[in-house]
N, C-alpha and C. Protein backbone atom coordinates (compact mmCIF):
# COMPACT_ATOMS: atom_id res chain seq x y z
N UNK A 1 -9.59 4.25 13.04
CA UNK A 1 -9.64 5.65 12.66
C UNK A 1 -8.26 6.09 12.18
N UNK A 2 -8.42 7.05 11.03
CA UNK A 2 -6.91 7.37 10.46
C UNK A 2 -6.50 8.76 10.51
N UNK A 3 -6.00 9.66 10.89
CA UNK A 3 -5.80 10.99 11.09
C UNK A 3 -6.29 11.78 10.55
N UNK A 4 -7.02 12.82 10.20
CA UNK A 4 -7.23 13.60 9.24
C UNK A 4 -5.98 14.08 8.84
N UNK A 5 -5.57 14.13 8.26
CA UNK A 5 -3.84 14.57 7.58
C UNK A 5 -4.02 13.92 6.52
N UNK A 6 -3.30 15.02 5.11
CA UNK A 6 -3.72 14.46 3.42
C UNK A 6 -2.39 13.54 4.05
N UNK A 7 -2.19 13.15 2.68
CA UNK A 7 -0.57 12.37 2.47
C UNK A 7 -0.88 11.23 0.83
N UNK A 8 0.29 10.59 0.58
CA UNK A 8 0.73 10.44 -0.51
C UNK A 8 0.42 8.75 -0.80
N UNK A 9 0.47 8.00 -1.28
CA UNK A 9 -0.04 6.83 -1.30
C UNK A 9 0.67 5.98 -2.49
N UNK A 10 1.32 5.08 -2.68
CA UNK A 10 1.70 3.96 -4.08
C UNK A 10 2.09 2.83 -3.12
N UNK A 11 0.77 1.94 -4.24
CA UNK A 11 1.54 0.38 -4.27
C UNK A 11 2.68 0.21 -5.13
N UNK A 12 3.63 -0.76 -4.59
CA UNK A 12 4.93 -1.28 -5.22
C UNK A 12 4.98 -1.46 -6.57
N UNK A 13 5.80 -2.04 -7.29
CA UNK A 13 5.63 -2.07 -8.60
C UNK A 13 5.46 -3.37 -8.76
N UNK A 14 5.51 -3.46 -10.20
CA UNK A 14 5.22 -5.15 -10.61
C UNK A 14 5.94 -6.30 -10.00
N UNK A 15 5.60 -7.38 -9.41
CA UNK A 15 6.74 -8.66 -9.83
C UNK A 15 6.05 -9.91 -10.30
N UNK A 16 7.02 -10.81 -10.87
CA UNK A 16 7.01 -12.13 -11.19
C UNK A 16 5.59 -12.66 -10.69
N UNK A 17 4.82 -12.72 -9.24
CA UNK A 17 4.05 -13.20 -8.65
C UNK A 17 2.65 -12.25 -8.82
N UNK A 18 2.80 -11.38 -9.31
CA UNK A 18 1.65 -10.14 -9.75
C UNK A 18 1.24 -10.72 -10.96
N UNK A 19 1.97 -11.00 -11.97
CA UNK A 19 1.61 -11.87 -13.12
C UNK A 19 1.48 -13.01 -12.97
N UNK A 20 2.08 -13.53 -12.19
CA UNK A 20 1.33 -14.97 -12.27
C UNK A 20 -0.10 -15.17 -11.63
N UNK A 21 -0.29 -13.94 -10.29
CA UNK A 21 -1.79 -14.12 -10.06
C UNK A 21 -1.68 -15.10 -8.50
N UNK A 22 0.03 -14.94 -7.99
CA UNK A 22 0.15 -15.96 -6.39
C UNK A 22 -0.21 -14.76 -5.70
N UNK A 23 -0.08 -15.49 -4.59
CA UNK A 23 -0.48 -14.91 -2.98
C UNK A 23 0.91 -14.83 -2.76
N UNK A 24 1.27 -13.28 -2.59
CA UNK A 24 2.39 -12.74 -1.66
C UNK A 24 2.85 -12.84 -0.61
N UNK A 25 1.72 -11.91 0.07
CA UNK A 25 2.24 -11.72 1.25
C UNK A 25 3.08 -11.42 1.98
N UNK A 26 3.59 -11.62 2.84
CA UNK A 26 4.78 -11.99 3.50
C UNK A 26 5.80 -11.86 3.03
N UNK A 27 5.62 -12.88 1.82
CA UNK A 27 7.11 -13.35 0.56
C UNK A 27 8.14 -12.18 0.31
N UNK A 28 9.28 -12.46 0.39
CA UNK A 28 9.92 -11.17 -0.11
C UNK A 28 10.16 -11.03 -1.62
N UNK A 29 9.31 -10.55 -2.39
CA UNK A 29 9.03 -11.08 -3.50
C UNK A 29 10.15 -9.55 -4.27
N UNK A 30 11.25 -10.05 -5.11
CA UNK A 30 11.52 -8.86 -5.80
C UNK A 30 11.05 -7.85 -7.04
N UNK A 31 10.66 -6.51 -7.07
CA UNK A 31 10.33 -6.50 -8.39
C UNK A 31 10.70 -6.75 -9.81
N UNK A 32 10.01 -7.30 -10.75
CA UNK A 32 10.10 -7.21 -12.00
C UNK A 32 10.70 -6.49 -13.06
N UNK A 33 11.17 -6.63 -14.27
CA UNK A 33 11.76 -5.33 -15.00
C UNK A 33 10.51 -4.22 -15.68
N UNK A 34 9.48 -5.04 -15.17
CA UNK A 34 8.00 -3.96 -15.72
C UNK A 34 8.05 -3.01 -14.28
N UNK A 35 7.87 -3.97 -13.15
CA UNK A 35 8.07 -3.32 -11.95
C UNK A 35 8.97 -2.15 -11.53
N UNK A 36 10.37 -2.57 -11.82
CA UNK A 36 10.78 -1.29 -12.04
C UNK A 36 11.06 0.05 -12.82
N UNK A 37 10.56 -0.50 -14.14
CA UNK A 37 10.04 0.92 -15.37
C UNK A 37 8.96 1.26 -14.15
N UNK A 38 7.68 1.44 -14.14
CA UNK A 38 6.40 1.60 -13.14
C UNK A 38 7.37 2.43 -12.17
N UNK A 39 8.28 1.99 -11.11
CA UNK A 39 8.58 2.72 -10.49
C UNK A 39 9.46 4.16 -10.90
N UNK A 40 10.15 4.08 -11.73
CA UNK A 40 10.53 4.80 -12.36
C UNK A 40 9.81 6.20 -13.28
N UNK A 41 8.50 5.46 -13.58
CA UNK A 41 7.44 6.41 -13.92
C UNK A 41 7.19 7.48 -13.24
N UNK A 42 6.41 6.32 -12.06
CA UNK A 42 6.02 7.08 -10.63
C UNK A 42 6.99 8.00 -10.29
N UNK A 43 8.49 7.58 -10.21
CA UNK A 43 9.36 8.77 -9.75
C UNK A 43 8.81 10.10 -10.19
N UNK A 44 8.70 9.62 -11.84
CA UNK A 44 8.33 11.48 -12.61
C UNK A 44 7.39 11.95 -12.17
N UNK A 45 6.09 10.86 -12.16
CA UNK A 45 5.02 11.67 -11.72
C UNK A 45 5.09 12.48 -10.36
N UNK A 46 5.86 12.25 -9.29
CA UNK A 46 5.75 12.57 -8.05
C UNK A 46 6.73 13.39 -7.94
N UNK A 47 7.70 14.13 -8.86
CA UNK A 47 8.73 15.02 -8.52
C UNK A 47 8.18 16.54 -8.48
N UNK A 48 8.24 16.96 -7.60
CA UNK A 48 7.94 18.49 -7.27
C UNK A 48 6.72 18.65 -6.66
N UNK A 49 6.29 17.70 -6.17
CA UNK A 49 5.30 17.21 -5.00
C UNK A 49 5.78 18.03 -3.84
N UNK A 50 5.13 17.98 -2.94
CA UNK A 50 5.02 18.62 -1.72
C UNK A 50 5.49 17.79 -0.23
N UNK A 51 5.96 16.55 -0.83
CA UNK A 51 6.40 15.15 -0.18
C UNK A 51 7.92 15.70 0.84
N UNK A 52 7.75 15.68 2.05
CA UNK A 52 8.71 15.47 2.99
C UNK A 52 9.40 14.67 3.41
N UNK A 53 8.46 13.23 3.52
CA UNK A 53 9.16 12.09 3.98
C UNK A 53 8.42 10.70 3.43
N UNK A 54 9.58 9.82 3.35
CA UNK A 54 8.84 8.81 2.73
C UNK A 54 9.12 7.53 3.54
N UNK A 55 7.39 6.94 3.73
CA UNK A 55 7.87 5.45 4.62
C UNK A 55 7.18 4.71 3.97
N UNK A 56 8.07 3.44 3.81
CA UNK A 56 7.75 2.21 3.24
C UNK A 56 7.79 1.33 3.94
N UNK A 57 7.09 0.18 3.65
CA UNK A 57 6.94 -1.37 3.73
C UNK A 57 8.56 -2.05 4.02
N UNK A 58 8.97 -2.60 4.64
CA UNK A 58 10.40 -3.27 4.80
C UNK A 58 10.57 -4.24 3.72
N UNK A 59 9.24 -5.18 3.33
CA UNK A 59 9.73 -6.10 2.27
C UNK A 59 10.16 -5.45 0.85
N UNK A 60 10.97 -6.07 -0.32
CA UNK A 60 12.22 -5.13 -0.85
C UNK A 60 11.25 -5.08 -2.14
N UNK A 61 10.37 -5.48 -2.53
CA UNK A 61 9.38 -4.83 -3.88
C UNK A 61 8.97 -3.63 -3.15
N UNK A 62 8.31 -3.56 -2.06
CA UNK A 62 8.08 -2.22 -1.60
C UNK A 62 9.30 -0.71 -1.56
N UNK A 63 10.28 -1.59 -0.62
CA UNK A 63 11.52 -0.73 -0.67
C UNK A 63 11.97 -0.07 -1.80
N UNK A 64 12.19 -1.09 -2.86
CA UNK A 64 13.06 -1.12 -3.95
C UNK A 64 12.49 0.46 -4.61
N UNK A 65 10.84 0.06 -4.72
CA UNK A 65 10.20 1.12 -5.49
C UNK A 65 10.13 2.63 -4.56
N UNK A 66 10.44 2.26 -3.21
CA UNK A 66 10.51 3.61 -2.51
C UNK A 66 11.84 4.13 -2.88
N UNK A 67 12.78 3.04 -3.39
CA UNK A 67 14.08 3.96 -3.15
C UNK A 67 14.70 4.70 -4.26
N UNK A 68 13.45 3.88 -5.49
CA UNK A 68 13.59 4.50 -6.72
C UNK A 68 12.76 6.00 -6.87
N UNK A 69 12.00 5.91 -6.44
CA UNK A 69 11.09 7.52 -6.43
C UNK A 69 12.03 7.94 -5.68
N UNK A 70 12.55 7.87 -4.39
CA UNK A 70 13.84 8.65 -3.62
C UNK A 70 14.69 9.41 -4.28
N UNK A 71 15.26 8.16 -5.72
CA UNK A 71 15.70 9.05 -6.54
C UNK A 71 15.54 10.43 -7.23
N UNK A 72 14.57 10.70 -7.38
CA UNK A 72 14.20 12.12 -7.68
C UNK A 72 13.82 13.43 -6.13
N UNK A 73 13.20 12.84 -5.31
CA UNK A 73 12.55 13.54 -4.23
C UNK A 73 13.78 13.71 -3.46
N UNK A 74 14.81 12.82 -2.78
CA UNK A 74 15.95 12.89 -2.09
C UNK A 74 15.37 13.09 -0.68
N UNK A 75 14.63 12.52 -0.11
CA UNK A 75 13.84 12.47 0.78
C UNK A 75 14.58 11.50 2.35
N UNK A 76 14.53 11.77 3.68
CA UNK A 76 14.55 10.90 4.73
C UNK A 76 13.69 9.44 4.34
N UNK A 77 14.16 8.25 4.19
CA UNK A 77 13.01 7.52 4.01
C UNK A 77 13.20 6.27 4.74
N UNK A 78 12.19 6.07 5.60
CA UNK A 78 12.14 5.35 6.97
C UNK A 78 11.63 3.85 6.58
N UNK A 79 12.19 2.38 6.87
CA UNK A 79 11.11 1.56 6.94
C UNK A 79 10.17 1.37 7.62
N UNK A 80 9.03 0.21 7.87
CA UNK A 80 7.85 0.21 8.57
C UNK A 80 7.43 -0.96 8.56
N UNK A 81 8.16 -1.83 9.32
CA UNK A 81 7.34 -3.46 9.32
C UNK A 81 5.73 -3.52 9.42
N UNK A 82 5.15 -2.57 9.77
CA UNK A 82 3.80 -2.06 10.31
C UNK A 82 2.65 -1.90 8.81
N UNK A 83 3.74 -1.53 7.97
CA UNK A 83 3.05 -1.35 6.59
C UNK A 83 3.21 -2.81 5.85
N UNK A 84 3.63 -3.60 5.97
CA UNK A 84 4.13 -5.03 5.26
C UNK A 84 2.75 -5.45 4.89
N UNK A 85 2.89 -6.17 3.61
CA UNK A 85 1.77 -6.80 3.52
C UNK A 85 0.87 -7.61 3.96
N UNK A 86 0.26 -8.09 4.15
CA UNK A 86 -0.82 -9.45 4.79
C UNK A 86 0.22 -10.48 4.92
N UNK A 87 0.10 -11.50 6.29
CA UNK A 87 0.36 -12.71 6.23
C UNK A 87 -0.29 -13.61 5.59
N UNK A 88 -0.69 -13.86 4.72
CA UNK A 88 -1.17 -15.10 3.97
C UNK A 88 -1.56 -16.25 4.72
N UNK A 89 -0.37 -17.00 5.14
CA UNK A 89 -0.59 -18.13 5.66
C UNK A 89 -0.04 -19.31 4.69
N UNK A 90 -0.85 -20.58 4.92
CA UNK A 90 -0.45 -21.18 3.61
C UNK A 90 -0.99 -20.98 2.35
N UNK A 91 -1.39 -19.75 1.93
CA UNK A 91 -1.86 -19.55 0.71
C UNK A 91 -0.36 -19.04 0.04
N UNK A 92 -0.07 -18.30 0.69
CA UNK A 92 1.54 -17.51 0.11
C UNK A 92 2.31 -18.30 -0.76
N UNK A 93 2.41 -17.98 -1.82
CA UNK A 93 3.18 -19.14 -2.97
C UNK A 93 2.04 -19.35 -3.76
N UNK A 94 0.86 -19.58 -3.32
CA UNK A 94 0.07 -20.43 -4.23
C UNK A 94 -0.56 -19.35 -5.41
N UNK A 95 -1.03 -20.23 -6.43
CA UNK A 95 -1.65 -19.41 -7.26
C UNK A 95 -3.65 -18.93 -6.90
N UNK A 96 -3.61 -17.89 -7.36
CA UNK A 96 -4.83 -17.04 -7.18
C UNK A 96 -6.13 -17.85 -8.23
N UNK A 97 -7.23 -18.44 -7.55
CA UNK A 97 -8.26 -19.59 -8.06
C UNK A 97 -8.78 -17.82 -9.39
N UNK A 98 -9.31 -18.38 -10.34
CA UNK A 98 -9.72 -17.74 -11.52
C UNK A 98 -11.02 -16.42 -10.63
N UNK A 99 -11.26 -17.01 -9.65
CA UNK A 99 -12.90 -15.81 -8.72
C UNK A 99 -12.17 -14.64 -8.19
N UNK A 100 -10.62 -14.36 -8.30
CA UNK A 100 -10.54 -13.47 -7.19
C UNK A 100 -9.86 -14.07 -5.64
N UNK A 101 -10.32 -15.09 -5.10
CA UNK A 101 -9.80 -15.69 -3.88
C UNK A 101 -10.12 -15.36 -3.10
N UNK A 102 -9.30 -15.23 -1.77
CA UNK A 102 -10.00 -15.12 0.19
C UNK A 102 -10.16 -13.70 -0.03
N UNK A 103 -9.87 -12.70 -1.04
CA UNK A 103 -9.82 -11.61 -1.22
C UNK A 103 -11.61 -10.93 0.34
N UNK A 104 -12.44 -10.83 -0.38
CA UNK A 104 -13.66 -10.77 0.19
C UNK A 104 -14.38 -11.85 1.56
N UNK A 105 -13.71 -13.19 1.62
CA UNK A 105 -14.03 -13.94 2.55
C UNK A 105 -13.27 -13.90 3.60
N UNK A 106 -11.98 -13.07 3.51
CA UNK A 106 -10.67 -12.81 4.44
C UNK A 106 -11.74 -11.50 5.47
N UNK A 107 -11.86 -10.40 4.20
CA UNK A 107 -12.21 -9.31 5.09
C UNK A 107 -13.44 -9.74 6.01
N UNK A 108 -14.24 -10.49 5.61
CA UNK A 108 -15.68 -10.93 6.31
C UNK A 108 -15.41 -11.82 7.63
N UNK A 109 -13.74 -12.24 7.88
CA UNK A 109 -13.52 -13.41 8.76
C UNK A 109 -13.08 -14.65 8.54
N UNK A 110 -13.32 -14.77 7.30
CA UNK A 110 -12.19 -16.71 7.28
C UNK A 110 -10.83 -16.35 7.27
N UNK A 111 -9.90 -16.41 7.87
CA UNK A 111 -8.75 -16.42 8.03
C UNK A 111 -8.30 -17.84 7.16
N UNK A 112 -6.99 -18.10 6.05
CA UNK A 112 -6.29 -19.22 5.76
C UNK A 112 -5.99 -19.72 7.28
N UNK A 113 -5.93 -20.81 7.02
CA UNK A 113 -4.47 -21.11 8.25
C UNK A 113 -3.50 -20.74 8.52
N UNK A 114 -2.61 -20.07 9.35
CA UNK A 114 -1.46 -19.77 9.39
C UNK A 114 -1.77 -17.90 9.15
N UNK A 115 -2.56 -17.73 8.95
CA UNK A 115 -2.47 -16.37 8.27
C UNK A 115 -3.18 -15.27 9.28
N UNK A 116 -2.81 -14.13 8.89
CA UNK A 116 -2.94 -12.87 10.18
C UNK A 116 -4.80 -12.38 9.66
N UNK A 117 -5.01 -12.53 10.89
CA UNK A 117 -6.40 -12.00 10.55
C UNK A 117 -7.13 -10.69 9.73
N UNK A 118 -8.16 -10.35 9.35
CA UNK A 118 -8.39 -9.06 8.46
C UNK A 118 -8.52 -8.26 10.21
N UNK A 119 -9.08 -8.79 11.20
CA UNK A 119 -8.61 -7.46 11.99
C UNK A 119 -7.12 -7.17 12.04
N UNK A 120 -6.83 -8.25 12.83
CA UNK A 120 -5.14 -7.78 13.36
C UNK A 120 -4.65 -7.16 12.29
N UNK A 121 -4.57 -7.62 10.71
CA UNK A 121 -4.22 -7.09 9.56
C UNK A 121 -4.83 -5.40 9.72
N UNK A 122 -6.12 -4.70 10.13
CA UNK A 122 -6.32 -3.23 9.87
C UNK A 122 -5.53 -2.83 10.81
N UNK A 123 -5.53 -3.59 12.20
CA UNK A 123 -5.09 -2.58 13.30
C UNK A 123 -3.62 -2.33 13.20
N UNK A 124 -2.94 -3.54 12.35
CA UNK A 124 -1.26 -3.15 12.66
C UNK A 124 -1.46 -2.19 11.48
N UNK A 125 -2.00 -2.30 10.48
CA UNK A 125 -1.87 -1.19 9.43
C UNK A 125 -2.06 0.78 10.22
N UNK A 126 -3.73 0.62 10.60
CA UNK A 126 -4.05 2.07 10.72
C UNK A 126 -2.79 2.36 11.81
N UNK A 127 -2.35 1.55 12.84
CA UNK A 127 -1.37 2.17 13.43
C UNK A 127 -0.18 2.65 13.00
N UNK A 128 0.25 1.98 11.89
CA UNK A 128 1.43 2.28 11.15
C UNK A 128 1.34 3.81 10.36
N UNK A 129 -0.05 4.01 10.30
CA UNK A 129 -0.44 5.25 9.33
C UNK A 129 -0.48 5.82 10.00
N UNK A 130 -1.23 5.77 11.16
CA UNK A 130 -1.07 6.82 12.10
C UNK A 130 0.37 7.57 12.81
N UNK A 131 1.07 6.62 12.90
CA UNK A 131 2.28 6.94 13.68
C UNK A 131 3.29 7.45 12.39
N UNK A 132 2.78 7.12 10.92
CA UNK A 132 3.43 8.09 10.03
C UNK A 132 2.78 9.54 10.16
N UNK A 133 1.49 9.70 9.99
CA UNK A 133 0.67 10.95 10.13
C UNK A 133 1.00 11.89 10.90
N UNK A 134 1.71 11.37 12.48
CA UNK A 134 1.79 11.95 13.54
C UNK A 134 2.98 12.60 13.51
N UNK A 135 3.69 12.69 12.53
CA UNK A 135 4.76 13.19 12.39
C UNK A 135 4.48 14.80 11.43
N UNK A 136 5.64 15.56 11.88
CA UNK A 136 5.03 17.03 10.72
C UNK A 136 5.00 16.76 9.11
N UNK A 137 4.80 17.49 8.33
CA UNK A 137 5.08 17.57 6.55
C UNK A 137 3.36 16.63 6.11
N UNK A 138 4.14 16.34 5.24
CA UNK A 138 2.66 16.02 3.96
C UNK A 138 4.04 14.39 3.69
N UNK A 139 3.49 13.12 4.03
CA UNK A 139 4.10 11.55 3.75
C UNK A 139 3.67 11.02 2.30
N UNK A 140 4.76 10.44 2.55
CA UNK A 140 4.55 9.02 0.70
C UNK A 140 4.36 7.93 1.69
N UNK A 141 3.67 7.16 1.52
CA UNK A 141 3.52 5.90 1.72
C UNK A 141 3.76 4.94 0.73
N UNK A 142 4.91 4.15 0.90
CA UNK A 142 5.10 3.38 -0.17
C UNK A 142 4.78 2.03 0.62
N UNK A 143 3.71 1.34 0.09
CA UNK A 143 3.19 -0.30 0.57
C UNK A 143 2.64 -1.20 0.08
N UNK A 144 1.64 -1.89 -0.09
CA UNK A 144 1.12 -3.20 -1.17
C UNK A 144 -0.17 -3.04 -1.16
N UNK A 145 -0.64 -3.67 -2.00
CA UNK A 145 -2.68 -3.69 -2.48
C UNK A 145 -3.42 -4.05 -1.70
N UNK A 146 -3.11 -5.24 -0.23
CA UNK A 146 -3.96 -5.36 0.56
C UNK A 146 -3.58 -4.10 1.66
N UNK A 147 -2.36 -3.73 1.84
CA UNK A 147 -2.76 -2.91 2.69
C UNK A 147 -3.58 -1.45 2.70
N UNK A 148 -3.93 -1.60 1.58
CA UNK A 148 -4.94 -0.14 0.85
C UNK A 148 -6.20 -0.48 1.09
N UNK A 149 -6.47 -1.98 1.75
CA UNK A 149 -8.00 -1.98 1.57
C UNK A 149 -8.38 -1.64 2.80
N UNK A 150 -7.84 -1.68 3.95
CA UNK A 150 -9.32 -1.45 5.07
C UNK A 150 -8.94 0.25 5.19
N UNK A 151 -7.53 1.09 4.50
CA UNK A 151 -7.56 2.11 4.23
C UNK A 151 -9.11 2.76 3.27
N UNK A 152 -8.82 1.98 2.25
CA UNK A 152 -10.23 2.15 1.31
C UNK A 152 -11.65 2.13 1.93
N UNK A 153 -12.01 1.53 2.59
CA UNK A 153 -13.01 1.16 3.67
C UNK A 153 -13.30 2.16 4.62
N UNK A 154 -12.09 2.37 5.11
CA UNK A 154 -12.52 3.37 6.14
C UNK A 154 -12.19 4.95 5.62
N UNK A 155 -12.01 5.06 4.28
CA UNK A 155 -12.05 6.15 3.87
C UNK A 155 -13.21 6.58 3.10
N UNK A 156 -14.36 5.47 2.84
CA UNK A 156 -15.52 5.36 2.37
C UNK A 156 -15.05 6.18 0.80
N UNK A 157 -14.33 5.47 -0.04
CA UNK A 157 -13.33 6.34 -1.08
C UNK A 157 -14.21 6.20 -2.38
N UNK A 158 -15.10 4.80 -2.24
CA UNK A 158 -15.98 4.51 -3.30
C UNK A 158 -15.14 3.63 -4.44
N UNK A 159 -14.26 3.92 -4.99
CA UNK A 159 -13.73 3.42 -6.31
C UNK A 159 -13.13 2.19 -6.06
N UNK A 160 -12.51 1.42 -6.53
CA UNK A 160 -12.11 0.23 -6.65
C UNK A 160 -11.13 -0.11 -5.16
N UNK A 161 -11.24 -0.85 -4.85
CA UNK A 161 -10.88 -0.86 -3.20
C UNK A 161 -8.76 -1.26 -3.46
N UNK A 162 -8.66 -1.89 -5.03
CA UNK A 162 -7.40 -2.38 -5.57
C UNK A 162 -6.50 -1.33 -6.43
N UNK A 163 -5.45 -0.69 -5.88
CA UNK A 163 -4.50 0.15 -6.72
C UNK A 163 -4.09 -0.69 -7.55
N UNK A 164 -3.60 -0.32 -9.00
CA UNK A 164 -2.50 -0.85 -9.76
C UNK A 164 -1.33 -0.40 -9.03
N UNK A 165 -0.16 -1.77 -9.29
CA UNK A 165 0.95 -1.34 -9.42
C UNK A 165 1.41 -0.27 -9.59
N UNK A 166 2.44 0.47 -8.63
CA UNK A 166 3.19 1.74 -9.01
C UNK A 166 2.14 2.64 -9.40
N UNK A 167 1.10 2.91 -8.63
CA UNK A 167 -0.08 3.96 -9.32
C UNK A 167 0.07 4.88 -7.65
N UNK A 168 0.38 6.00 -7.98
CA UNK A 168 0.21 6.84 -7.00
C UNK A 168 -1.00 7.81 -6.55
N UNK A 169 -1.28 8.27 -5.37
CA UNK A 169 -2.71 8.48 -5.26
C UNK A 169 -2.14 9.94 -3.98
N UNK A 170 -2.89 10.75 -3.78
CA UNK A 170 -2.93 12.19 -2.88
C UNK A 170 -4.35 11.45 -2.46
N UNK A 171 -4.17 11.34 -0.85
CA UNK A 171 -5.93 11.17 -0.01
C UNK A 171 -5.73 12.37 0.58
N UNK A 172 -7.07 13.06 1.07
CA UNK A 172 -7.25 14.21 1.70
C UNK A 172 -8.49 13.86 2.64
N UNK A 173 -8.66 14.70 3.89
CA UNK A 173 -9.10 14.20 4.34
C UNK A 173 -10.85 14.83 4.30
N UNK A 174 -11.74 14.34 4.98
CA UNK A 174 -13.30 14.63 4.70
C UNK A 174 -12.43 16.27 5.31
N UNK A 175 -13.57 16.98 4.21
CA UNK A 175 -13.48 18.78 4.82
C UNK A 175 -15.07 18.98 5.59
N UNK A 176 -15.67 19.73 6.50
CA UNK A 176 -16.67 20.05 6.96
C UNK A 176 -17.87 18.91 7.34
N UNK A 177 -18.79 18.87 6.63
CA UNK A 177 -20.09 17.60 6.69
C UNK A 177 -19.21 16.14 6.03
N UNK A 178 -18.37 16.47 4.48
CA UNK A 178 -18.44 15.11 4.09
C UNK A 178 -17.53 14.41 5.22
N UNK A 179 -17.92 13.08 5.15
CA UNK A 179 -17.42 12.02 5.59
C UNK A 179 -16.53 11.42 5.01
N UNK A 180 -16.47 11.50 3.56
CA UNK A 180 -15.48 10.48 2.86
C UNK A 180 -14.21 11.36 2.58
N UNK A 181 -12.86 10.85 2.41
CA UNK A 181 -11.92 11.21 2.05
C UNK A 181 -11.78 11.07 0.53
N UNK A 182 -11.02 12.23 0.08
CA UNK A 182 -10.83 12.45 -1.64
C UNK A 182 -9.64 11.68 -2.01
N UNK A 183 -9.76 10.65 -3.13
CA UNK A 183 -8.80 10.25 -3.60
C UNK A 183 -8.18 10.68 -5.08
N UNK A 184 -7.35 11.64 -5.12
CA UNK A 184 -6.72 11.73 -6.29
C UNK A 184 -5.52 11.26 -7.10
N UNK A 185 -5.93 10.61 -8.46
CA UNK A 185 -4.69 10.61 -8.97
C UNK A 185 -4.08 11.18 -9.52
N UNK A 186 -2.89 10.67 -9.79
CA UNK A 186 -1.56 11.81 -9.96
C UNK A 186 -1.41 11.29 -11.44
């Protein structure tokens, strides 16, 4: 369960391993020079937002792109090992098979070897959100594409369960009867 509290949402920007189509993870993978135009975008789009505080992912594609939107917002901005991406396992490095990959067989239960389960993977996440939520203001979450999915899931959001790169998003939470949370982009 994730707080009812709106707040702010972007995956990292591009890198090297986004185009090639590997398994992250873990990796401290740096961003790209597409990656950081994208973040740089995002800065504009998100200036004069309603954003108080911003927590990111510790690995430095995540950071990098939090610290570039920082640039405009001038914001407290906290890391969050809690937000990090999926452990992989030994998939990390490797390239992504032409179907997509453990993408769908991860969330259902096959774990790689070596790699953090799709539960343990929601629970360290929703806690990380939560314990951002629990704090006062309206949050940016700056973090990676798997960690948006059991967000997506349990926000019953409908649309593509995968952000692009550097694509920023406002969730709000269900108002009255609905159940699902609103996802807007910016």
């Amino acid at each position: 369960m994730i707080i009812h509290k709106p707040f702010y949402y972007i995956r990292h920007g591009q890198t090297d391993w986004n185009v090639e189509g590997r398994y992250q993870g873990s990796k401290d993978i740096p961003l790209n020079e597409t990656g950081v135009t994208q973040a740089h975008a995002a800065k504009s789009l998100m200036s004069g937002l309603p954003i108080t505080h911003i927590y990111s992912s510790t690995l430095q594609r995540a950071r990098v792109t939090a610290d570039i939107v920082n640039e405009e917002l001038n914001l407290p901005l906290t890391g969050m090992d809690g937000l990090q991406e999926c452990n992989f396992g030994v998939l990390e490095g490797k390239l992504r098979p032409s179907n997509g990959g453990i993408s769908e067989s991860w969330r259902d239960g096959t774990t790689p070897d070596k790699a953090e389960t799709y539960i343990a993977f929601t629970a360290r996440v929703f806690t990380a959100i939560n314990e951002v939520l629990e704090n006062e203001g309206t949050p940016l979450i700056v973090a990676h594409g798997a960690v948006f999915w059991p967000v997506h899931t349990h926000m019953q959001l409908g649309q593509a369960s995968t952000l692009p790169n550097a694509y920023p998003v406002h969730l709000s939470p269900p108002i009255g009867d609905i159940e699902r949370w609103t996802l807007t982009e910016l």
